[in-house]
N, C-alpha and C. Protein backbone atom coordinates (compact mmCIF):
# COMPACT_ATOMS: atom_id res chain seq x y z
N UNK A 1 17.92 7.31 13.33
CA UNK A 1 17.64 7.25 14.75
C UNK A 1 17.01 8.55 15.23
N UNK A 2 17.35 9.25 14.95
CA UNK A 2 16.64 11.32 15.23
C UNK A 2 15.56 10.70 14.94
N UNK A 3 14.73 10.12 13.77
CA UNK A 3 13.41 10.12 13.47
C UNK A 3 12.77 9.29 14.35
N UNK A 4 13.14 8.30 14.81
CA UNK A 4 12.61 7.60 16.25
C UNK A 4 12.42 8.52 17.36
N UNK A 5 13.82 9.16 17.76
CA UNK A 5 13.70 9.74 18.66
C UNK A 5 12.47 11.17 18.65
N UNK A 6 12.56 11.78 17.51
CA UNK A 6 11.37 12.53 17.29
C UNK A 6 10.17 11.98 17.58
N UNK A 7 9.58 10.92 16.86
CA UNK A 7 8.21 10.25 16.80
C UNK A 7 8.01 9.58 18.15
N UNK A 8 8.99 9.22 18.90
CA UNK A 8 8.73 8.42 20.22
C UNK A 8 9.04 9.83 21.64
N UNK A 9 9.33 10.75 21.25
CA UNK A 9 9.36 11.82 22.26
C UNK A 9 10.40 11.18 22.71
N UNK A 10 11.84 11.05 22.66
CA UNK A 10 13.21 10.89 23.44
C UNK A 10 13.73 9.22 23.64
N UNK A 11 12.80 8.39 22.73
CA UNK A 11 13.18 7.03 23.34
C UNK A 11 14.12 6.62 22.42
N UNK A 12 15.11 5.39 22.47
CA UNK A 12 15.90 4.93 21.78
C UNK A 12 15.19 4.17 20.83
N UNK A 13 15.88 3.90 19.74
CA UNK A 13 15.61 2.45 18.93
C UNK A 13 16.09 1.26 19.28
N UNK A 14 16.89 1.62 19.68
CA UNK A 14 17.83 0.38 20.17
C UNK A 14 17.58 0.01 21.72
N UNK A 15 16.55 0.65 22.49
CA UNK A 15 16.24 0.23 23.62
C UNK A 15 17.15 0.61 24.86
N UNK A 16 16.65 0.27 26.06
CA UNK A 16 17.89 1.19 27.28
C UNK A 16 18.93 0.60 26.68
N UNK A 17 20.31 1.63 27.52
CA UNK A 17 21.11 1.97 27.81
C UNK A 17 21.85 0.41 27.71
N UNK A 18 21.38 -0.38 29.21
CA UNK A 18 22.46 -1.62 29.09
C UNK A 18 22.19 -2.73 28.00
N UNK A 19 20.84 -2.18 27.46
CA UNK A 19 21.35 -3.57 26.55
C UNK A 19 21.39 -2.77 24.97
N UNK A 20 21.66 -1.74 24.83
CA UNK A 20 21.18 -1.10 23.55
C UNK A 20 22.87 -1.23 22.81
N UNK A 21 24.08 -0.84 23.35
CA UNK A 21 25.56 -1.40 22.49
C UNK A 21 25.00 -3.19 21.86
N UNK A 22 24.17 -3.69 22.51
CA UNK A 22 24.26 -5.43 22.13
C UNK A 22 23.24 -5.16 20.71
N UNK A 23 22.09 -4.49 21.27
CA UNK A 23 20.84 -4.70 20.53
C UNK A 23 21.27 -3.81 18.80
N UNK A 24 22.33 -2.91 18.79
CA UNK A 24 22.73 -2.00 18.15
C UNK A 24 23.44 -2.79 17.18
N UNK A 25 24.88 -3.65 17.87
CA UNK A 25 25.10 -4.41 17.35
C UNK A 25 24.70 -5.43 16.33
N UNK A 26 23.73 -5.99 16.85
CA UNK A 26 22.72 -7.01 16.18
C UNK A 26 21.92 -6.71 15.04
N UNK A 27 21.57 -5.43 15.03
CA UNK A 27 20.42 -5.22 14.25
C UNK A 27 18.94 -5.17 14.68
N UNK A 28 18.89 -4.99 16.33
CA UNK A 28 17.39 -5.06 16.47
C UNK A 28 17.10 -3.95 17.16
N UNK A 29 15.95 -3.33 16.35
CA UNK A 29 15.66 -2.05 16.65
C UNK A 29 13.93 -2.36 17.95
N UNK A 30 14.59 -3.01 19.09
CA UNK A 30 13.48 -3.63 19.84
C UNK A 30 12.48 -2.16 19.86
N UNK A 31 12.62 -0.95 19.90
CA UNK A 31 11.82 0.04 20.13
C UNK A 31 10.77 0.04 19.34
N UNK A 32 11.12 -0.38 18.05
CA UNK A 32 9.78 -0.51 17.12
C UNK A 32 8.78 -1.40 17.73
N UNK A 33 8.67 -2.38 18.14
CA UNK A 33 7.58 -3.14 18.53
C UNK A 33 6.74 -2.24 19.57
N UNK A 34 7.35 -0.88 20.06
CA UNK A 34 5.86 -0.18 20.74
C UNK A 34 5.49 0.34 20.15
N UNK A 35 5.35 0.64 18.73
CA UNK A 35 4.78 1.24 17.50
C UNK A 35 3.26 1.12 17.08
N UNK A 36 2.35 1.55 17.09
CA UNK A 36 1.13 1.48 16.69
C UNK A 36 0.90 1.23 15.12
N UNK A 37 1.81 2.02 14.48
CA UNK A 37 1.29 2.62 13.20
C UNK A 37 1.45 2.45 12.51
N UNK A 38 1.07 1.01 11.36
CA UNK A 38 1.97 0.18 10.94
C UNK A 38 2.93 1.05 9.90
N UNK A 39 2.71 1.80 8.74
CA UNK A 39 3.14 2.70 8.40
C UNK A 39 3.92 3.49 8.68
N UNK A 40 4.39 4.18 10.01
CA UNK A 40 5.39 4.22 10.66
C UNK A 40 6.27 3.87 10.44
N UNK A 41 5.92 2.62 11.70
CA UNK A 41 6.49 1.59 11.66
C UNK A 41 7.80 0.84 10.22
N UNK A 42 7.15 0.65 9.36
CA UNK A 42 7.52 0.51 8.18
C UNK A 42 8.88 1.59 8.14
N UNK A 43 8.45 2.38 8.02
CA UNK A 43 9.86 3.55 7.91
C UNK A 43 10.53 3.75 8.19
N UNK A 44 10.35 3.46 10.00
CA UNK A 44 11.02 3.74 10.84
C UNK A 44 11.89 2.28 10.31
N UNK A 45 11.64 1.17 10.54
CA UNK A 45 12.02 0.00 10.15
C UNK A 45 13.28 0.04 9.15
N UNK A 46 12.79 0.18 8.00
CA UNK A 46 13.67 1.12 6.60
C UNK A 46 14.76 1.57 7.18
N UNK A 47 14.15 2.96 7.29
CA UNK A 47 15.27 3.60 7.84
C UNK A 47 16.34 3.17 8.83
N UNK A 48 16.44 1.72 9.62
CA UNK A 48 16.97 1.36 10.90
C UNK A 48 17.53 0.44 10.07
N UNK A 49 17.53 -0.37 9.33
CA UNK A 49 18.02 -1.70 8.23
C UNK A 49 19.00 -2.05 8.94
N UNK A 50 20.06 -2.98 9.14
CA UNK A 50 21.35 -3.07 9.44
C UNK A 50 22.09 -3.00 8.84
N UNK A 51 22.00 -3.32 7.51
CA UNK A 51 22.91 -3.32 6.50
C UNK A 51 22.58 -2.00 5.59
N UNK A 52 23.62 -0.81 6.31
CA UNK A 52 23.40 0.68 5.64
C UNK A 52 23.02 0.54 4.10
N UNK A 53 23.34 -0.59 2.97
CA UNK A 53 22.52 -0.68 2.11
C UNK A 53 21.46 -0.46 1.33
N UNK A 54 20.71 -1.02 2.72
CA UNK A 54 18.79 -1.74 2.26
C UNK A 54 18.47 -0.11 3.08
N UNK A 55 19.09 0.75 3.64
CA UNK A 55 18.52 1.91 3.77
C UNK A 55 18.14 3.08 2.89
N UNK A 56 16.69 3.47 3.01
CA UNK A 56 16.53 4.75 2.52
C UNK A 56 17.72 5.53 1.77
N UNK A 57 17.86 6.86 0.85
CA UNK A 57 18.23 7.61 0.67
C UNK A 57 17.03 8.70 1.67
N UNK A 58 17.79 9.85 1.52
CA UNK A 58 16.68 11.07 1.94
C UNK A 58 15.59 11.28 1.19
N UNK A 59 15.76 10.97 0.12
CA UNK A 59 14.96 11.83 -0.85
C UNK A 59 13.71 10.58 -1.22
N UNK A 60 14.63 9.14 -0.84
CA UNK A 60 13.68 7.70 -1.21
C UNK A 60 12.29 7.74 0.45
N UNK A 61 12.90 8.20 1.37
CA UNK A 61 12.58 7.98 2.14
C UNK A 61 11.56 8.97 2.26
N UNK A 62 11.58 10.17 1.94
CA UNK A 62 10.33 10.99 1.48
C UNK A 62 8.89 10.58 0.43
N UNK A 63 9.62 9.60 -0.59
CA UNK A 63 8.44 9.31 -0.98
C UNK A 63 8.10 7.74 -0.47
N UNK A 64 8.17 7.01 0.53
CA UNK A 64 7.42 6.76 1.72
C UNK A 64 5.62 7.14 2.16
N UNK A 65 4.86 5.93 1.78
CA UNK A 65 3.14 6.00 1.84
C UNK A 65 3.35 7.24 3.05
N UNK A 66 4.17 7.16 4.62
CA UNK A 66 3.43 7.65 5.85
C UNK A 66 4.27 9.14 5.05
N UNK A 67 5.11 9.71 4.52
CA UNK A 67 4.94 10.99 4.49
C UNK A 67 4.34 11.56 2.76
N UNK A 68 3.45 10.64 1.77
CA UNK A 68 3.05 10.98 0.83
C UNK A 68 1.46 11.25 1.02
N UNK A 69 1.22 12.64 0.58
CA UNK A 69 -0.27 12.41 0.71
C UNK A 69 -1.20 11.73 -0.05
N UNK A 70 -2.60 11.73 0.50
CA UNK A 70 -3.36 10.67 -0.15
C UNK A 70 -3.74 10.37 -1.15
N UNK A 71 -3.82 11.26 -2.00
CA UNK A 71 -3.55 11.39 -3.24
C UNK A 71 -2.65 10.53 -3.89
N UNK A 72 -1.29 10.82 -3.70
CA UNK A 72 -0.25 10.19 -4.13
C UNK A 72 -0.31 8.71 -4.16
N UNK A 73 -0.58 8.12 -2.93
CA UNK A 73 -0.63 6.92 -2.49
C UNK A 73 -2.01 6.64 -3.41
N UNK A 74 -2.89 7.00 -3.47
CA UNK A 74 -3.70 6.36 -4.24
C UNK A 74 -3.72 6.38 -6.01
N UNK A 75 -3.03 7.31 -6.20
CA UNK A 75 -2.58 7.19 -7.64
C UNK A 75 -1.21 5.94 -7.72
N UNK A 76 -0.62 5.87 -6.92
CA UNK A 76 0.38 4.69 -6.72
C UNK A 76 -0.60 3.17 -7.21
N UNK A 77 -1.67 2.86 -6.05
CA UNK A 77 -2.25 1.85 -6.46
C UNK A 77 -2.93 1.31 -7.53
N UNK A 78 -3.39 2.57 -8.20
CA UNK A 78 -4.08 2.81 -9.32
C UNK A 78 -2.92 2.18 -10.54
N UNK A 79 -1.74 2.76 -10.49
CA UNK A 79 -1.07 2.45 -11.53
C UNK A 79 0.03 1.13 -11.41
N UNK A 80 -0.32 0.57 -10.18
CA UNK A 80 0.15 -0.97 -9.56
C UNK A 80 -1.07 -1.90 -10.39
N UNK A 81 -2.25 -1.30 -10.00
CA UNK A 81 -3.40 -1.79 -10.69
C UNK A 81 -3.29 -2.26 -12.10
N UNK A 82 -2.91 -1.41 -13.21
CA UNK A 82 -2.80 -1.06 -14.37
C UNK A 82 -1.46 -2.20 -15.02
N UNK A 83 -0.27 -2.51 -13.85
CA UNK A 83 0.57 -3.53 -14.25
C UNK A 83 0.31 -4.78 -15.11
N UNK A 84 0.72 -4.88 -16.59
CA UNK A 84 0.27 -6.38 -17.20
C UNK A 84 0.61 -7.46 -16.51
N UNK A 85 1.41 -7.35 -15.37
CA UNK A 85 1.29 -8.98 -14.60
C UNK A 85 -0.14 -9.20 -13.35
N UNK A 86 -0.48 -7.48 -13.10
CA UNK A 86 -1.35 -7.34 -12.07
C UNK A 86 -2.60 -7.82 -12.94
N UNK A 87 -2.74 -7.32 -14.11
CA UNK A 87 -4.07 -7.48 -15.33
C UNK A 87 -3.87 -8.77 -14.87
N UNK A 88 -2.92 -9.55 -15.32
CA UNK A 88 -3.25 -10.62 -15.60
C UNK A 88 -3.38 -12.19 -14.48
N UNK A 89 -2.52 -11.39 -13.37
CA UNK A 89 -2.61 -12.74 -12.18
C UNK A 89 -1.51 -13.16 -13.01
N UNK A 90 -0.17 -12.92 -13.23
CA UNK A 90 0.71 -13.44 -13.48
C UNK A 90 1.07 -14.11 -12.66
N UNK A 91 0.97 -15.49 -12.37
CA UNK A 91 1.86 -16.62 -11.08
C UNK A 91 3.46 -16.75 -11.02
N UNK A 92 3.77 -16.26 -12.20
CA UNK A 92 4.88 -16.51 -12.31
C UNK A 92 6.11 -15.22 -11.72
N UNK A 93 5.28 -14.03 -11.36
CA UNK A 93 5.53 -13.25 -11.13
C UNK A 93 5.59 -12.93 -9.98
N UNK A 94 7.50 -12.47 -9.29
CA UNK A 94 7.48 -12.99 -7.47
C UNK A 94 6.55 -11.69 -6.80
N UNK A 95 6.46 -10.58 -7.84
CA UNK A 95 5.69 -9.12 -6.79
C UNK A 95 3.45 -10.17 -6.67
N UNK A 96 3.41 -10.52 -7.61
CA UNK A 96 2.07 -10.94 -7.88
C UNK A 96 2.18 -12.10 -6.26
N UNK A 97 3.31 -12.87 -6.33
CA UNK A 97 2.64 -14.06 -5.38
C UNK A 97 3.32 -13.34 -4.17
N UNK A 98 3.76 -12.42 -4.16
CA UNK A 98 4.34 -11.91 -2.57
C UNK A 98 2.73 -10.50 -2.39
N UNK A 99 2.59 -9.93 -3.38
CA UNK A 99 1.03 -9.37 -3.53
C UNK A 99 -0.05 -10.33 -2.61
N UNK A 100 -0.01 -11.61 -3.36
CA UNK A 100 -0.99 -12.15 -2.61
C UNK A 100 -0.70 -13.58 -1.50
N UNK A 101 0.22 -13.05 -0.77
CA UNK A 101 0.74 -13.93 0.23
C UNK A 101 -0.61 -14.00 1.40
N UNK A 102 -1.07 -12.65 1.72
CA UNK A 102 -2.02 -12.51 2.49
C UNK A 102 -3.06 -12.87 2.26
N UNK A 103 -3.66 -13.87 3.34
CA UNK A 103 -4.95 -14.94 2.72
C UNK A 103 -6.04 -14.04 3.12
N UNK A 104 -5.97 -13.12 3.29
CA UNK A 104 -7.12 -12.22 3.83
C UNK A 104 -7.93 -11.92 2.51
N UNK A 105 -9.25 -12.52 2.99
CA UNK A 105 -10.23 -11.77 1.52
C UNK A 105 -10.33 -10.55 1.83
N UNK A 106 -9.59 -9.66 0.82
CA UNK A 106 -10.58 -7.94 1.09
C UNK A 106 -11.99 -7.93 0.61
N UNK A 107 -12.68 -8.60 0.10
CA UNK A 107 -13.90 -8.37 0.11
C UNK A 107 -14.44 -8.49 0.80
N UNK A 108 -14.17 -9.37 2.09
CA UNK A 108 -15.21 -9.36 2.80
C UNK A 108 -14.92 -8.29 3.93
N UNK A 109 -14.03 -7.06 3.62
CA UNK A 109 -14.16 -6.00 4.19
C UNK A 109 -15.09 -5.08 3.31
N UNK A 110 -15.87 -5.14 2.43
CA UNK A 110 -16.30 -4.31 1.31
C UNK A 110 -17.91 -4.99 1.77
N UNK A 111 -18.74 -3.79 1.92
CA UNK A 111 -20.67 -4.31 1.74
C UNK A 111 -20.60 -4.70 0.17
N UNK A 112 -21.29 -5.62 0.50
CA UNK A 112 -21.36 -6.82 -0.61
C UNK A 112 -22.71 -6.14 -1.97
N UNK A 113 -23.15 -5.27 -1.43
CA UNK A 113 -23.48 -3.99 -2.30
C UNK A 113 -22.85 -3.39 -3.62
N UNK A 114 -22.26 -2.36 -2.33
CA UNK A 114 -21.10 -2.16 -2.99
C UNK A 114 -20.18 -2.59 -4.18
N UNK A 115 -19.92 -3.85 -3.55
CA UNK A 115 -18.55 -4.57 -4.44
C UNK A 115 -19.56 -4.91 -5.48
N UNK A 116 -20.66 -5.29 -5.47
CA UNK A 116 -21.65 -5.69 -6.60
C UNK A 116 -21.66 -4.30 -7.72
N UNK A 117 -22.01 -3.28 -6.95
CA UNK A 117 -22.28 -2.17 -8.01
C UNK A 117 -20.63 -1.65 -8.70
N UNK A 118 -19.64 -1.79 -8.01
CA UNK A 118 -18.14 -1.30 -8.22
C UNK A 118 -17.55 -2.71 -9.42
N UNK A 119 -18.22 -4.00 -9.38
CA UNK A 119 -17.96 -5.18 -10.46
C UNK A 119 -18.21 -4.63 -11.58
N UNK A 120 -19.92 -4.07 -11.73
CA UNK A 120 -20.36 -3.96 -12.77
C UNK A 120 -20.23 -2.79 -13.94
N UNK A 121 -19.77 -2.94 -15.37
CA UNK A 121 -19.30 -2.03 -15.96
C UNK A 121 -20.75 -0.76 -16.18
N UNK A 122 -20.64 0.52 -15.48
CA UNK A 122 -21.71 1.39 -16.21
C UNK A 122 -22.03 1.13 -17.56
N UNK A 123 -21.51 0.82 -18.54
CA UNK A 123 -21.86 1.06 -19.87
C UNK A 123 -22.33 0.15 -20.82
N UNK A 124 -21.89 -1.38 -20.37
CA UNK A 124 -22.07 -2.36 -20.90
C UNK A 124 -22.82 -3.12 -20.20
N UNK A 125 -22.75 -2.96 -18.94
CA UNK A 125 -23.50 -3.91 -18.07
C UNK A 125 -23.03 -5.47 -17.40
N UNK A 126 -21.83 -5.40 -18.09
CA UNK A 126 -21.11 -6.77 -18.04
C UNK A 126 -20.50 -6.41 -16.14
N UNK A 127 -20.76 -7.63 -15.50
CA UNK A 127 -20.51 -7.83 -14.10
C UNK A 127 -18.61 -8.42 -14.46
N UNK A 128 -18.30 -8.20 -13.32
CA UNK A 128 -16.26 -8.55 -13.61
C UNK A 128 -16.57 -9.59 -12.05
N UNK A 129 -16.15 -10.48 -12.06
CA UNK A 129 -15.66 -11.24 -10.96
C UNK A 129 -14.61 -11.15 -10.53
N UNK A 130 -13.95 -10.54 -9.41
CA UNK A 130 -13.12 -10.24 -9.00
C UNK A 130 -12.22 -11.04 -7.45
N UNK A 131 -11.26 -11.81 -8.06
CA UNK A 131 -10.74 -12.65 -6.74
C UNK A 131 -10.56 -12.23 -5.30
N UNK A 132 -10.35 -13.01 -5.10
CA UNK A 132 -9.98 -12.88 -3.44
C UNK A 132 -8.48 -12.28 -3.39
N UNK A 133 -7.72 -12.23 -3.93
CA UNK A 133 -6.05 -12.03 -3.93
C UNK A 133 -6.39 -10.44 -4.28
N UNK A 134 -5.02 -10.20 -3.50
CA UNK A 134 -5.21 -8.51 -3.59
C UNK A 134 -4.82 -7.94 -5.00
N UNK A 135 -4.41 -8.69 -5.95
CA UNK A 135 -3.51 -7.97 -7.23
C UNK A 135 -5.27 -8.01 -7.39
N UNK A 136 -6.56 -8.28 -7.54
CA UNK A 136 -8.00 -8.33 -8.10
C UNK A 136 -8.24 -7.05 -7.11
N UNK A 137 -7.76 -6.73 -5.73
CA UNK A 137 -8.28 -5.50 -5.10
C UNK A 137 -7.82 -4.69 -6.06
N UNK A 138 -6.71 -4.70 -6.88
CA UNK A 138 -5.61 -3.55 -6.76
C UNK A 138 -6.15 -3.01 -8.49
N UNK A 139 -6.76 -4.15 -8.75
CA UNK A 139 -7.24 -3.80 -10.45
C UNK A 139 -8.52 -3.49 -10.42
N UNK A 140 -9.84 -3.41 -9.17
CA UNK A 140 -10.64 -3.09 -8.81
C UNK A 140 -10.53 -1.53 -9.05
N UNK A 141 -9.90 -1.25 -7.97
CA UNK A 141 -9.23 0.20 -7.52
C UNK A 141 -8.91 0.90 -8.82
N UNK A 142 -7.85 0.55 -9.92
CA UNK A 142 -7.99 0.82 -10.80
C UNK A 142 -8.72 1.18 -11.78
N UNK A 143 -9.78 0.05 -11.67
CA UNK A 143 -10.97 0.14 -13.07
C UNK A 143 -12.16 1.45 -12.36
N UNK A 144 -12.44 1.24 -10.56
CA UNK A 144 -12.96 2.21 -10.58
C UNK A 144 -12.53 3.58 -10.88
N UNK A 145 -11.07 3.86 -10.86
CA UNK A 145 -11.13 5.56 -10.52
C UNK A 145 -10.75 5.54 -12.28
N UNK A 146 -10.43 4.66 -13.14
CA UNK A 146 -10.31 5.19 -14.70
C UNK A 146 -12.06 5.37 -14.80
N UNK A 147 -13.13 4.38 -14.40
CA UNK A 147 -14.64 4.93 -15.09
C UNK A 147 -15.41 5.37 -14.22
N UNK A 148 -14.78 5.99 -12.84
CA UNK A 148 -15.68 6.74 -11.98
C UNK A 148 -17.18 7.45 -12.75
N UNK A 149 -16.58 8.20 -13.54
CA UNK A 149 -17.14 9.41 -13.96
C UNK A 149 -18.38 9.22 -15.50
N UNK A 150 -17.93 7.46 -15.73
CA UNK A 150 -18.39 7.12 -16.61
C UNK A 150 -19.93 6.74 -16.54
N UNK A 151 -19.87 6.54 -15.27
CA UNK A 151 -21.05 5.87 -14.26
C UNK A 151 -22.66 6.86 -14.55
N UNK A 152 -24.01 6.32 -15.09
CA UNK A 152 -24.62 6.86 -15.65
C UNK A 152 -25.46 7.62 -14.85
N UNK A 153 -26.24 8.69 -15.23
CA UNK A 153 -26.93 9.52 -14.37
C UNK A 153 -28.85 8.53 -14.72
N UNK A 154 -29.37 8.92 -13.68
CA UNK A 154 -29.35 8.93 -12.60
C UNK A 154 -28.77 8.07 -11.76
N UNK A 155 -27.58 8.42 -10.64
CA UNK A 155 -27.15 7.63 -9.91
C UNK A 155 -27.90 6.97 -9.08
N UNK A 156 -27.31 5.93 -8.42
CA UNK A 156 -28.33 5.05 -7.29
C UNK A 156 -27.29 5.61 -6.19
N UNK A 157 -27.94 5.18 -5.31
CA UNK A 157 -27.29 5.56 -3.80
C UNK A 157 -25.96 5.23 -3.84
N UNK A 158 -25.83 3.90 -4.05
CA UNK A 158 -24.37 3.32 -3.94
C UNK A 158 -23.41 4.27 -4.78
N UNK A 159 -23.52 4.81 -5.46
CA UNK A 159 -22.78 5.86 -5.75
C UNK A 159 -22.35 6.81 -4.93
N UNK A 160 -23.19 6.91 -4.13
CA UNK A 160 -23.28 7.72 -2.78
C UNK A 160 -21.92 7.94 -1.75
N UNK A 161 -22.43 6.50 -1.72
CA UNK A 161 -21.66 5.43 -0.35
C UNK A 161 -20.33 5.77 -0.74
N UNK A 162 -20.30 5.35 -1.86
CA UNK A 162 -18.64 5.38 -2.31
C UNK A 162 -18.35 7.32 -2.23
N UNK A 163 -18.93 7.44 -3.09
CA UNK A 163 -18.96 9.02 -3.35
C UNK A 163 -17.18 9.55 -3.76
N UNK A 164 -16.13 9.24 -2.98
CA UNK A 164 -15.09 9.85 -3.58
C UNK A 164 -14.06 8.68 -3.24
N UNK A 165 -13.93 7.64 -4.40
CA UNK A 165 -12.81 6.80 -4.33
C UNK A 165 -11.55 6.41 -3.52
N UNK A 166 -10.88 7.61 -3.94
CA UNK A 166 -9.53 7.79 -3.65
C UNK A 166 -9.77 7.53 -1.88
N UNK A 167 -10.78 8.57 -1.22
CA UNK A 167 -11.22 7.99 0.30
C UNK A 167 -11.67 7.26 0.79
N UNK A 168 -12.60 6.60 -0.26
CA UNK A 168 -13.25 5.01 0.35
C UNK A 168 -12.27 3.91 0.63
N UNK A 169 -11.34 4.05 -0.75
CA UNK A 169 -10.48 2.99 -1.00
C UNK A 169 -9.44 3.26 0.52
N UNK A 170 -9.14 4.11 0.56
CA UNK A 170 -7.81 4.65 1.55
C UNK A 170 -8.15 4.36 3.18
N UNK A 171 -9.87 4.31 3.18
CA UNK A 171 -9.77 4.20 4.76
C UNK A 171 -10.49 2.67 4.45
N UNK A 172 -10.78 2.32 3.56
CA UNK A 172 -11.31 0.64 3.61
C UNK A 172 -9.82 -0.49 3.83
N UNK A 173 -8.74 0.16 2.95
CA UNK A 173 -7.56 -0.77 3.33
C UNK A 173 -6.89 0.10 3.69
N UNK A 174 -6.41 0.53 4.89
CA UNK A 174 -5.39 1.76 5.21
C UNK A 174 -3.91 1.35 5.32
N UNK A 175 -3.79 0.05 5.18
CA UNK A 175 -2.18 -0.51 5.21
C UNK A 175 -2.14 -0.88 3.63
N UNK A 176 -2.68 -0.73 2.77
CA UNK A 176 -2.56 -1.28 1.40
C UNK A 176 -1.24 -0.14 0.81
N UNK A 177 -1.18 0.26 0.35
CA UNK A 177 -0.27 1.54 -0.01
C UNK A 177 1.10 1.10 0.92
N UNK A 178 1.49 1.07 1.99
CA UNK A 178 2.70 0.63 2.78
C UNK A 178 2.85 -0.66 2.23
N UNK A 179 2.22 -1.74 2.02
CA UNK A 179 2.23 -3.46 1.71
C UNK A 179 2.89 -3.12 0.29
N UNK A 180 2.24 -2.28 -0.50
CA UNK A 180 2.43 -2.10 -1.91
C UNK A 180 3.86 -1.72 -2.28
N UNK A 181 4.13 -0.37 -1.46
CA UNK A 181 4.87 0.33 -1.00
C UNK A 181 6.42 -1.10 -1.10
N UNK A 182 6.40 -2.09 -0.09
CA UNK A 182 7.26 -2.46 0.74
C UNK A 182 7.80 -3.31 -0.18
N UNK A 183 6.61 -4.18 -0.44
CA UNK A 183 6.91 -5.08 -1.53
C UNK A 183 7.89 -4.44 -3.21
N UNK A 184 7.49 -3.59 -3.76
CA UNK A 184 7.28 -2.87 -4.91
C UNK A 184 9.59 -2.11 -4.47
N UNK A 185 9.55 -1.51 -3.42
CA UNK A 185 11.00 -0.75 -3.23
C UNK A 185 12.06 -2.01 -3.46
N UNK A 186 12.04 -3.20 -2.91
CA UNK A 186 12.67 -4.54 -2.56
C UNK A 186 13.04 -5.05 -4.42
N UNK A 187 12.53 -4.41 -5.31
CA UNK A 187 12.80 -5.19 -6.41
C UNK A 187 13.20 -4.29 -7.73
N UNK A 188 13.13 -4.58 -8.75
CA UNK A 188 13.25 -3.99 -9.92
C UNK A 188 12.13 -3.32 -10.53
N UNK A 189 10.87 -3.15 -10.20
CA UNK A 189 9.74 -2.86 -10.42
C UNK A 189 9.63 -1.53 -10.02
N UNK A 190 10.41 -1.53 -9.63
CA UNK A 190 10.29 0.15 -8.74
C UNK A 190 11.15 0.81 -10.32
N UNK A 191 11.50 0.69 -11.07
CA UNK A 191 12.63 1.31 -12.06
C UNK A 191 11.41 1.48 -13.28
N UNK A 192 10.16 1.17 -13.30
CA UNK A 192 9.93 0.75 -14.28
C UNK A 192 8.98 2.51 -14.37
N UNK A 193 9.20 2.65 -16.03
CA UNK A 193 8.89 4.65 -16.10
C UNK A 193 7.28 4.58 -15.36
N UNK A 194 6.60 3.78 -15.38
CA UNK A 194 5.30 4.72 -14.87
C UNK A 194 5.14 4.41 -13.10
N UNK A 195 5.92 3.34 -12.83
CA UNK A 195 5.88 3.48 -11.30
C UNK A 195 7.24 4.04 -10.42
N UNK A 196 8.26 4.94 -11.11
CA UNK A 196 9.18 5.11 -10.62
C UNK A 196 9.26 6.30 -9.56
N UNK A 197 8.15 7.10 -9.87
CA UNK A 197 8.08 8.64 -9.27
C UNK A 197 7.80 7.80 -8.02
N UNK A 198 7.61 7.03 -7.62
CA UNK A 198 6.77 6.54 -6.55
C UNK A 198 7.80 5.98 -5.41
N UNK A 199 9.03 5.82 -5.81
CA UNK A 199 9.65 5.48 -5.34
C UNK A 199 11.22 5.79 -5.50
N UNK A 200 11.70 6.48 -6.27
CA UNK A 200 13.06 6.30 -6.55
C UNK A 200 13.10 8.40 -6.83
């Protein structure tokens, strides 16, 4: 609750006075809904759980997308990317179909450029078709920042455009990392040695 009250300059979580013993009670932290940020939000959320349980530790709650820098968060996705159920579109797998619950194509947030030159392998030339479901964003993300560097000289512009990954990717989906984040703490996946720093 301090961390609400910090981030909101003096307001409750639990909302005024007469109805905040009810709302407290209950579990509803009505203050979050004036929240902008989804990321925040998220934490603040966490951190408020009802069931002292499903809450943060201190130290869990630090590594949290809104206080990890960008870096971090994007090496997170990178190695979400790299997951053999993410490789593969595992269906059977509840992080893969809760991954792609959201019917939102990210490509068609991406110039269609772009996503053309970021498909195609520098070295071989072989084009990758890449789905609409985000576990295909998340192995995108991946394949670029392992062969960034692989990419042949003379560059074309689109090299340009992109120019430094880790920032294209970060302000093209800026809630991806929290989604990843949210999903990924909720399960056993979080234990696993190469995604654990990330969370535990």
């Amino acid at each position: 609750m301090v961390a609400f009250y910090i981030v909101t300059k003096g307001e409750h979580p639990f909302g005024a006075k007469p109805d905040r013993l009810r709302n407290l009670l209950d579990g509803r932290p009505v203050g979050l809904k004036a929240l902008k940020d989804r990321v925040l939000k998220d934490l603040l959320s966490w951190m408020l759980s009802h069931d002292p349980k499903d809450r943060p530790s201190a130290e869990q709650a630090l590594k949290h997308p809104y206080l990890q820098p960008a870096e971090q968060q994007f090496e997170m996705l990178c190695k979400m990317g790299n997951q053999s159920e993410i490789k593969t579109g595992n269906l059977k797998s509840d992080v893969v179909r809760l991954l792609n619950s959201d019917p939102k194509d990210w490509r068609s947030q991406m110039n269609a450029d772009v996503l053309q030159y970021l498909s195609t392998d520098p070295l071989k030339g072989k084009t990758f078709h890449y789905r609409p479901s985000w576990t295909d964003c998340l192995r995108l993300i991946r394949n670029v920042k392992e062969h960034w560097q692989d990419r042949p000289r003379p560059r074309p512009e689109l090299f340009y455009v992109v120019d430094d990954p880790e920032e294209y990717f970060l302000n093209l989906f800026p809630n991806l990392p929290v989604e990843v984040h949210r999903i990924i703490r909720s399960c056993d996946w979080k234990e696993r040695p190469d995604l654990k720093e990330y969370f535990i």
